[in-house]
Protein backbone atom coordinates (compact mmCIF):
# COMPACT_ATOMS: atom_id res chain seq x y z
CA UNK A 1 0.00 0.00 0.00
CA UNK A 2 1.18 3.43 -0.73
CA UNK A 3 2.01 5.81 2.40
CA UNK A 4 0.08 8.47 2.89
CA UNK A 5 2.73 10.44 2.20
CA UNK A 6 3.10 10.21 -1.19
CA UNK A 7 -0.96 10.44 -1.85
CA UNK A 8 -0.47 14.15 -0.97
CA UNK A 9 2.44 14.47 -2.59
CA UNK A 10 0.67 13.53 -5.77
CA UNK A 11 -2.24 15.58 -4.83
CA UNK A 12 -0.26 18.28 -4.68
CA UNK A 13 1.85 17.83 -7.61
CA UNK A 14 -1.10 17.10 -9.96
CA UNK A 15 -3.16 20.12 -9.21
CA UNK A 16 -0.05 22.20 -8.77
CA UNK A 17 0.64 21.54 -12.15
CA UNK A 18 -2.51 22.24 -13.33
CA UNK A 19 -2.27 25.67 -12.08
CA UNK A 20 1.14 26.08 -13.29
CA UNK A 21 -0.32 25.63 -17.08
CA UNK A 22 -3.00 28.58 -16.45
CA UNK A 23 -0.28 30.62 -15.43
CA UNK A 24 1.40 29.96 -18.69
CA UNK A 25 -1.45 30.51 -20.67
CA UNK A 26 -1.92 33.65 -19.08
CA UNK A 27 1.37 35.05 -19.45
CA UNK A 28 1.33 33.92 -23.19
CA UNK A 29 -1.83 35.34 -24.06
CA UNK A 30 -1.95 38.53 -21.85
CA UNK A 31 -4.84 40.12 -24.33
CA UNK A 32 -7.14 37.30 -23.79
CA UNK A 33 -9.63 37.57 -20.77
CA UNK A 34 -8.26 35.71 -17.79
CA UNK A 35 -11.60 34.89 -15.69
CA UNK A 36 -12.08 31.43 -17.12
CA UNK A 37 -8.26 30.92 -16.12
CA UNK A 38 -8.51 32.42 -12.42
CA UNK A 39 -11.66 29.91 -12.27
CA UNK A 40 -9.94 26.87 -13.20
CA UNK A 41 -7.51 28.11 -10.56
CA UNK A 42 -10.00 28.40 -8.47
CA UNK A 43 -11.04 24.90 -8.87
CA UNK A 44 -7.94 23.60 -8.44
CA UNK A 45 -7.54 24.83 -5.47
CA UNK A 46 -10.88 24.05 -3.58
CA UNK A 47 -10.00 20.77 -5.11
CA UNK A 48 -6.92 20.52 -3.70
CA UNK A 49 -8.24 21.71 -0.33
CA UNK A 50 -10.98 18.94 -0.32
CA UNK A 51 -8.43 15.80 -1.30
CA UNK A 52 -6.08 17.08 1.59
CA UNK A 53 -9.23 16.90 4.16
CA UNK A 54 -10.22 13.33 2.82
CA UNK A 55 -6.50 12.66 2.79
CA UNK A 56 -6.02 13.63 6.61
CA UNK A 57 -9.11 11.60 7.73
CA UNK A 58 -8.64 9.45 11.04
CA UNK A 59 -10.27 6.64 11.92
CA UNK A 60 -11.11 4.37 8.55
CA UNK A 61 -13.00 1.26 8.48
CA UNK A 62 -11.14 0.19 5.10
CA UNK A 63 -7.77 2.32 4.44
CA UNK A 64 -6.68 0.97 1.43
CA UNK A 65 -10.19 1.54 -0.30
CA UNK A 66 -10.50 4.69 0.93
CA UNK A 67 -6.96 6.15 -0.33
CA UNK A 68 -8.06 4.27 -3.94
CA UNK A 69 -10.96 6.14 -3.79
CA UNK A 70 -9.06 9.16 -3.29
CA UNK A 71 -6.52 8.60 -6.52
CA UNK A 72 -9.56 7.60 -8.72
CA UNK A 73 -11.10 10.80 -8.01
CA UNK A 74 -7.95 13.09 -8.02
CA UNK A 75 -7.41 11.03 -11.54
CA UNK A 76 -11.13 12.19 -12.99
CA UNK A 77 -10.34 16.03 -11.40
CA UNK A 78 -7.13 16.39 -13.20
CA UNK A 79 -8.85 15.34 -16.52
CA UNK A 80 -11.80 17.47 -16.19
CA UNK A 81 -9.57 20.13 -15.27
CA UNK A 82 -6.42 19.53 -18.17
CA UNK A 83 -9.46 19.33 -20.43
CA UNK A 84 -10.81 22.93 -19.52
CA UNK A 85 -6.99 24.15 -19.08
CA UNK A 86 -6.70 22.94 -23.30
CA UNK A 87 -9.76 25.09 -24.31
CA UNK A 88 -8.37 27.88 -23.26
């Protein structure tokens, strides 16, 4: 089973990334309206806020389902997200 550990590393480093690419896109396209950008952000970060509290949850009936849980999710929020952050 994977630490904990490394779940919010990945966490992190997903959605981190994800903002990082907005941030691009912004500075490469500085005439183009940047609210759909700061909401994707946005996202991202309540996101990230929301797999850290799941992440830091005590007490678990079944650990390793719960943590899988967790990845599957983070996996279908990154690709929702990547796909918004490529229609820019």
């Amino acid at each position: 089973m994977a630490n904990k550990r490394d779940l919010k590393k990945d966490i992190n480093y997903v959605l981190g990334d994800i903002i990082e690419e907005v941030y691009v896109w912004e500075l490469e396209n500085p005439d183009k309206d940047n609210k759909t950008g700061e909401a994707i952000i946005d996202e991202a970060i309540t996101s990230f806020d929301g797999f850290m509290a799941r992440a830091n949850e005590r007490k678990l009936e079944n650990p390793k389902q719960h943590f899988k849980s967790i990845r599957e999710d983070l996996e279908k929020t990154a690709k929702a997200l990547v796909k918004k952050v490529n229609a820019l």
